[in-house]
Protein backbone atom coordinates (compact mmCIF):
# COMPACT_ATOMS: atom_id res chain seq x y z
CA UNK A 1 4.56 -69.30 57.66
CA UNK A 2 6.39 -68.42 61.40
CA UNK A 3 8.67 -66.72 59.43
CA UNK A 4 6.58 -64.14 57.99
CA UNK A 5 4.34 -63.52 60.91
CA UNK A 6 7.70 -63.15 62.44
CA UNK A 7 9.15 -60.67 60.56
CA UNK A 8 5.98 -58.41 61.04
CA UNK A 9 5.96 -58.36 64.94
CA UNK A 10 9.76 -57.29 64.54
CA UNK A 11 8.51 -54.32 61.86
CA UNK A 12 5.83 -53.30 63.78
CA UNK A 13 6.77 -53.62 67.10
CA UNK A 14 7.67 -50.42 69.35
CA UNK A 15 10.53 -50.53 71.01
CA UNK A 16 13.47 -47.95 71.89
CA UNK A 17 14.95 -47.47 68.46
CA UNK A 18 11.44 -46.48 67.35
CA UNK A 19 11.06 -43.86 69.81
CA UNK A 20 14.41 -42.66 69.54
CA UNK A 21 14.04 -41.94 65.45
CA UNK A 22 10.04 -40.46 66.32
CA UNK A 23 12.10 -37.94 69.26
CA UNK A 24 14.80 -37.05 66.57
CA UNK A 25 12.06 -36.64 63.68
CA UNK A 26 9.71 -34.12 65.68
CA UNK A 27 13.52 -32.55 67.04
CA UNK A 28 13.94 -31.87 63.26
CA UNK A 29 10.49 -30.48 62.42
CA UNK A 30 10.92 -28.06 65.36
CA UNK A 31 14.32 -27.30 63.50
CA UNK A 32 12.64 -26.68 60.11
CA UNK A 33 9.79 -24.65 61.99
CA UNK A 34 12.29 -22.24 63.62
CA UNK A 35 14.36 -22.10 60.42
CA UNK A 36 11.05 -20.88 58.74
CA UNK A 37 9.98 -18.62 61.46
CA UNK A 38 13.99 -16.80 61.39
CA UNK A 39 13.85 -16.31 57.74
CA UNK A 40 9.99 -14.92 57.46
CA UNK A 41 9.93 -13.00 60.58
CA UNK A 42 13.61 -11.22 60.58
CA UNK A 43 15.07 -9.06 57.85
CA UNK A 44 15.39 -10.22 54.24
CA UNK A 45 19.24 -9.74 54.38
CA UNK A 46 19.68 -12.50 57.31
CA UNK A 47 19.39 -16.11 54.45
CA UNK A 48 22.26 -18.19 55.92
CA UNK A 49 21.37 -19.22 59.28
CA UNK A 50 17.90 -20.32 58.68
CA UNK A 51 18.79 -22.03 55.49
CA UNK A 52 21.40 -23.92 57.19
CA UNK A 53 18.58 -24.39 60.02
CA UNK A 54 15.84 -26.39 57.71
CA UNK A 55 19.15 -28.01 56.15
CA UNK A 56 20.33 -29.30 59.42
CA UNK A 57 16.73 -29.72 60.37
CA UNK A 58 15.38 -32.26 57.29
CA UNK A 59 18.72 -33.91 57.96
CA UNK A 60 17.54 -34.85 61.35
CA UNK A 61 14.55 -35.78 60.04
CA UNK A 62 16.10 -38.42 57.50
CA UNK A 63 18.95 -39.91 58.44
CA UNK A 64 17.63 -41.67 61.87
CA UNK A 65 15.49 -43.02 59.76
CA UNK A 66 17.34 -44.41 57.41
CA UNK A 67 19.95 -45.83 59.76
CA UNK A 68 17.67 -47.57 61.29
CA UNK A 69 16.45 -49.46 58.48
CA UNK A 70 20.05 -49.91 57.13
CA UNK A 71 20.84 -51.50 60.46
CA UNK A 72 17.51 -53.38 60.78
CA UNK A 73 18.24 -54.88 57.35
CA UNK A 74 21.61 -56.01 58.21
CA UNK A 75 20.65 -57.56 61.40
């Protein structure tokens, strides 16, 4: 029984990892914002640059993420 009421102080727990991936995911939603804002406020001909922002930005969103629960399941 120690075991599981272990394991869920170590998932719930806030710590620096946490607030590093919550910094990095609001980083990225600022990204995708400003991607959004460049492409509906600016000419139609400009598509690259804020397609490659809300790329870059949902990347930043995800992959802290997901490294951190790759490296909290290995651990």
């Amino acid at each position: 029984m120690d075991e599981v009421f272990g394991r869920r102080d170590t998932e719930t727990g806030t710590g620096v990892g946490r607030t590093v991936v919550w910094g990095l995911r609001l980083l990225g939603l600022a990204i995708v914002v400003l991607g959004l804002a460049l492409w509906l406020l600016t000419s139609s001909g400009l598509v690259l640059l804020p397609g490659g922002l809300v790329v870059a930005g949902l990347a930043v969103m995800v992959v802290p993420g997901l490294l951190a629960g790759l490296v909290e399941l290995l651990s």
